[in-house]
N, C-alpha and C. Protein backbone atom coordinates (compact mmCIF):
# COMPACT_ATOMS: atom_id res chain seq x y z
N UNK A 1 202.47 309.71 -153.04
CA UNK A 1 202.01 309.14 -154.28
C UNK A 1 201.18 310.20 -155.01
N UNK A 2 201.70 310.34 -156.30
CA UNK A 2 200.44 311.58 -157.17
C UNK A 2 199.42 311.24 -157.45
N UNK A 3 198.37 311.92 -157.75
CA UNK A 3 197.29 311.51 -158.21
C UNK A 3 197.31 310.54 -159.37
N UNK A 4 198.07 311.13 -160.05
CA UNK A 4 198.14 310.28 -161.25
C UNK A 4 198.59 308.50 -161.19
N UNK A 5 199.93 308.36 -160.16
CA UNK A 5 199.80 307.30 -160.41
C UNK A 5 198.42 306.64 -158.83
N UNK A 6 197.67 306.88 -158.50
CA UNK A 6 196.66 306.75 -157.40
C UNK A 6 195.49 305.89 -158.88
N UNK A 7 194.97 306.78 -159.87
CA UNK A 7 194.78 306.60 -160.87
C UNK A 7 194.87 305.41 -161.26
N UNK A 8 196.34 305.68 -161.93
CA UNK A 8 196.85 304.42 -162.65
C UNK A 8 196.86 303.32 -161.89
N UNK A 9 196.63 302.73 -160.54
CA UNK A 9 196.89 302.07 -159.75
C UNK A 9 195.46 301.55 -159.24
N UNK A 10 194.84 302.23 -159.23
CA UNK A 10 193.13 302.24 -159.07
C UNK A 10 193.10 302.20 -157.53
N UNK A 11 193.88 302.98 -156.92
CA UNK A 11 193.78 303.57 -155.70
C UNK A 11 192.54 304.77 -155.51
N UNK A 12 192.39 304.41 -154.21
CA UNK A 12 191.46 306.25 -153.97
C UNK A 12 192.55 307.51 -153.39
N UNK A 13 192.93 308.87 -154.03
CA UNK A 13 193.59 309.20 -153.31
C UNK A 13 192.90 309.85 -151.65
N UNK A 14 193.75 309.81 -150.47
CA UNK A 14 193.61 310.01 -149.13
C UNK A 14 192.40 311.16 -148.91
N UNK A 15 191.24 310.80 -148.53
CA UNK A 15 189.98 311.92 -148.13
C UNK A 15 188.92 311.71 -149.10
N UNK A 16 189.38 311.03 -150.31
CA UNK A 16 188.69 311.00 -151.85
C UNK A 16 187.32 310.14 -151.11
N UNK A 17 185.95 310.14 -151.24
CA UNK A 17 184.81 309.35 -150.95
C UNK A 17 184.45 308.38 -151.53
N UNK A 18 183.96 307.27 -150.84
CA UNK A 18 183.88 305.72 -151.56
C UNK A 18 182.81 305.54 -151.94
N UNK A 19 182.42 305.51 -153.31
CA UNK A 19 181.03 305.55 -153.66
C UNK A 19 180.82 304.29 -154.64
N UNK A 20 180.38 303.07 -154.07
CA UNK A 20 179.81 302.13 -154.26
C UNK A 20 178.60 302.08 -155.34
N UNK A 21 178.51 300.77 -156.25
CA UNK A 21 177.51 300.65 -157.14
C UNK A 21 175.79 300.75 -156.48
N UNK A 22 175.69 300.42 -155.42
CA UNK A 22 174.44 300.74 -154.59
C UNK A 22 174.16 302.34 -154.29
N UNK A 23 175.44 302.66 -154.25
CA UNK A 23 175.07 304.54 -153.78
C UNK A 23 174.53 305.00 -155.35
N UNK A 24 174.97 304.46 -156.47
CA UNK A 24 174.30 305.10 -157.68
C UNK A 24 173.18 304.82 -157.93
N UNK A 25 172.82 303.45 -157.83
CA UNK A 25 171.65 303.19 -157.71
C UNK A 25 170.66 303.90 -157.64
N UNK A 26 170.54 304.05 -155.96
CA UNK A 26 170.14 304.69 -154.85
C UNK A 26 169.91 306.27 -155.61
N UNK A 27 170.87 306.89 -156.02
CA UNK A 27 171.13 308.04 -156.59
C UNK A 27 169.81 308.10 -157.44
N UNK A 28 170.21 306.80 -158.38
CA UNK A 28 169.06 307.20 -159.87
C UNK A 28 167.76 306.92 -159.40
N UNK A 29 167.77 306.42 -158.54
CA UNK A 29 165.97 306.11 -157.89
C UNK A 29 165.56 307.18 -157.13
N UNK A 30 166.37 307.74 -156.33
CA UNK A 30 165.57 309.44 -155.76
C UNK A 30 165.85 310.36 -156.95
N UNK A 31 166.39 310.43 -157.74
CA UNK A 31 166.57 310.93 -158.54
C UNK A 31 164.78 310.69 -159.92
N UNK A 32 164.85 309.50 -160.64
CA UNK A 32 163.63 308.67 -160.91
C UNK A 32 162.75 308.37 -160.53
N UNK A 33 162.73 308.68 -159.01
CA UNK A 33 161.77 308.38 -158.81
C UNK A 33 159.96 309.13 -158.76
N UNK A 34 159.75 310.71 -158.52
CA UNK A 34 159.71 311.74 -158.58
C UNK A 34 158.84 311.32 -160.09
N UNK A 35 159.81 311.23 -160.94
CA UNK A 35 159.33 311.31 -162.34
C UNK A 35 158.33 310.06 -162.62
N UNK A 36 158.60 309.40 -162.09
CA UNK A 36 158.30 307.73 -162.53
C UNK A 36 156.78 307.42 -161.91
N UNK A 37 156.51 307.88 -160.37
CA UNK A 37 155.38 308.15 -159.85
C UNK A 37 154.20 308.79 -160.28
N UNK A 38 154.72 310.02 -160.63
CA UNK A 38 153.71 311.07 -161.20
C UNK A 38 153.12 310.69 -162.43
N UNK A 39 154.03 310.02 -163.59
CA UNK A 39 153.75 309.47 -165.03
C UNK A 39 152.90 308.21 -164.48
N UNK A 40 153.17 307.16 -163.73
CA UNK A 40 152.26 306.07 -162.94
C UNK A 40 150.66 306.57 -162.93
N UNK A 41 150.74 307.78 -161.61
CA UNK A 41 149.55 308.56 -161.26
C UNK A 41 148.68 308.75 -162.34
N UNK A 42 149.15 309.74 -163.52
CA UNK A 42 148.87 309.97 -164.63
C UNK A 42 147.94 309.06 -165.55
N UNK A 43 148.78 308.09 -165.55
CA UNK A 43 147.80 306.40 -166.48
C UNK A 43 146.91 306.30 -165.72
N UNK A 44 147.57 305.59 -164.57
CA UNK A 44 145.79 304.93 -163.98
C UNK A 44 144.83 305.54 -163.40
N UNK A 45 145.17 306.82 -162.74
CA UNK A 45 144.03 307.80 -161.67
C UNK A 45 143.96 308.81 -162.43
N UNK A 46 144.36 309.70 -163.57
CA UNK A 46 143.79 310.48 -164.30
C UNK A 46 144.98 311.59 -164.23
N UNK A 47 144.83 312.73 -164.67
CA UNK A 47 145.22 314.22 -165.15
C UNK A 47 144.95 315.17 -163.65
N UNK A 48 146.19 315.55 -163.62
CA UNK A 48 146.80 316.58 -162.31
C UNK A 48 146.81 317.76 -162.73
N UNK A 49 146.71 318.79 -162.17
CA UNK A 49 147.54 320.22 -162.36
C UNK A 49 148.50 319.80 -161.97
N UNK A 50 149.53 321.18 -162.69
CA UNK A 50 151.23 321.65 -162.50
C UNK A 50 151.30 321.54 -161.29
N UNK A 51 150.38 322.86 -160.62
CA UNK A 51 150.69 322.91 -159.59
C UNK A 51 151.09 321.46 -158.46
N UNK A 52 150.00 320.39 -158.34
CA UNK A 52 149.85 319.49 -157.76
C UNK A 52 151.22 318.55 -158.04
N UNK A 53 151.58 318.30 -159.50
CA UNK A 53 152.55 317.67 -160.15
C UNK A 53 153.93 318.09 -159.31
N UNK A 54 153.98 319.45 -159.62
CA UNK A 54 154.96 320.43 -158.89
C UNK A 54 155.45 319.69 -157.27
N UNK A 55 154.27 320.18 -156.87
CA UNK A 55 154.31 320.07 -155.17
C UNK A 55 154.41 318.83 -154.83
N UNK A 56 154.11 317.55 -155.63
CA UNK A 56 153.75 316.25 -155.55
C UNK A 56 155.64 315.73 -155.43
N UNK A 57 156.48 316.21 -157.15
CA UNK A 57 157.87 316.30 -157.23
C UNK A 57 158.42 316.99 -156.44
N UNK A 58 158.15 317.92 -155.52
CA UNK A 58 159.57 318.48 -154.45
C UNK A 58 159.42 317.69 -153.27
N UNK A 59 157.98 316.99 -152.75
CA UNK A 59 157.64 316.39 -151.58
C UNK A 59 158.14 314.81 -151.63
N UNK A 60 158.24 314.13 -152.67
CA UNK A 60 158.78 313.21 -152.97
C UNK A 60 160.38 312.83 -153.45
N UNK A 61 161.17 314.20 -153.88
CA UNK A 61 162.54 314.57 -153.88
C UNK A 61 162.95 314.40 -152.47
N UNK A 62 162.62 315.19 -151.88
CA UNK A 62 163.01 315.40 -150.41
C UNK A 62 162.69 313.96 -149.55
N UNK A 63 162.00 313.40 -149.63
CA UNK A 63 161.68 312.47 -149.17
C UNK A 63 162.45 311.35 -149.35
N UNK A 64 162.56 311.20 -150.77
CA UNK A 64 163.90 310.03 -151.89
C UNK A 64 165.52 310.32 -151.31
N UNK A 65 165.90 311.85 -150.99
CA UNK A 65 166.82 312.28 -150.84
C UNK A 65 167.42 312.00 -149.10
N UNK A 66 166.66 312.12 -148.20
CA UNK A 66 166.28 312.22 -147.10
C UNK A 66 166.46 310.51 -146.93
N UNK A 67 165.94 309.81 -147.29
CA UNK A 67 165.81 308.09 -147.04
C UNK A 67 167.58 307.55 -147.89
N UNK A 68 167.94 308.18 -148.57
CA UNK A 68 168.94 308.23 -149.36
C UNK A 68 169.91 308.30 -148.84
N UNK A 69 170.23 309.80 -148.00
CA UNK A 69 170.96 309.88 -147.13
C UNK A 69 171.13 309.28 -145.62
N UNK A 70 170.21 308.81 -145.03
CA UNK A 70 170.25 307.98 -144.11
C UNK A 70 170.42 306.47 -144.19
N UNK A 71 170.40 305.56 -145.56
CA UNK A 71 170.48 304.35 -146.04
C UNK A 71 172.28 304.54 -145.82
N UNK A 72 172.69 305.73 -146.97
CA UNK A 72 174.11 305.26 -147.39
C UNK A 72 175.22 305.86 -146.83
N UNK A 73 174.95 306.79 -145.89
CA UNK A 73 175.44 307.39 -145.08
C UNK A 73 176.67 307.65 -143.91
N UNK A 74 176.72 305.94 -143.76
CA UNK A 74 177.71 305.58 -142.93
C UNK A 74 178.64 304.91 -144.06
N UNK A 75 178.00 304.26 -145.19
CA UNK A 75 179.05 303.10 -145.89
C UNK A 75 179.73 304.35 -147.39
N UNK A 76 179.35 305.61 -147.02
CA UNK A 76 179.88 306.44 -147.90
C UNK A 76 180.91 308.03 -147.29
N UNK A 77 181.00 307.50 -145.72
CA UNK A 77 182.40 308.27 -145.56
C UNK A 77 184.07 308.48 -145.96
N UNK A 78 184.35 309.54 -145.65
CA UNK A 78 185.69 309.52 -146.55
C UNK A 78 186.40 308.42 -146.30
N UNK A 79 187.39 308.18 -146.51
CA UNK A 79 188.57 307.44 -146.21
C UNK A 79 189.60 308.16 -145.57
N UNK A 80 190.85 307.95 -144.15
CA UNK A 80 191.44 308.62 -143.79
C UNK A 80 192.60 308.29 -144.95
């Protein structure tokens, strides 16, 4: 079967990865999240340095990313 009609058919073609409305989610919140915290911080506890901001966003990426990948991990393998 070609891709094309896989496509037209709303098939996955064979190896293609199953990525579910929860894996995007998931996506935009380690992704958002990072940003969303720090602007939080900001209002109610006051004014950061870069630096802190900085180090605050890669420790909390990794962290979002890391919990991310172990949540969706099994329900986002290929397909044989």
């Amino acid at each position: 079967m070609s891709s094309l009609q896989c496509r037209v058919m709303g098939m996955r073609k064979p190896g293609e990865p199953i990525y579910l409305r929860r894996h995007m989610i998931g996506l935009a919140l380690a992704v958002g999240l990072p940003l969303i915290l720090l602007q939080l911080y900001k209002i109610f506890v006051g004014p950061i340095s870069f630096e802190i901001q900085l180090a605050a966003g890669v420790a909390i990426s990794i962290l979002a990313g890391l919990m991310l990948y172990r949540t969706y991990r099994s329900s986002a393998q290929n397909q044989p």
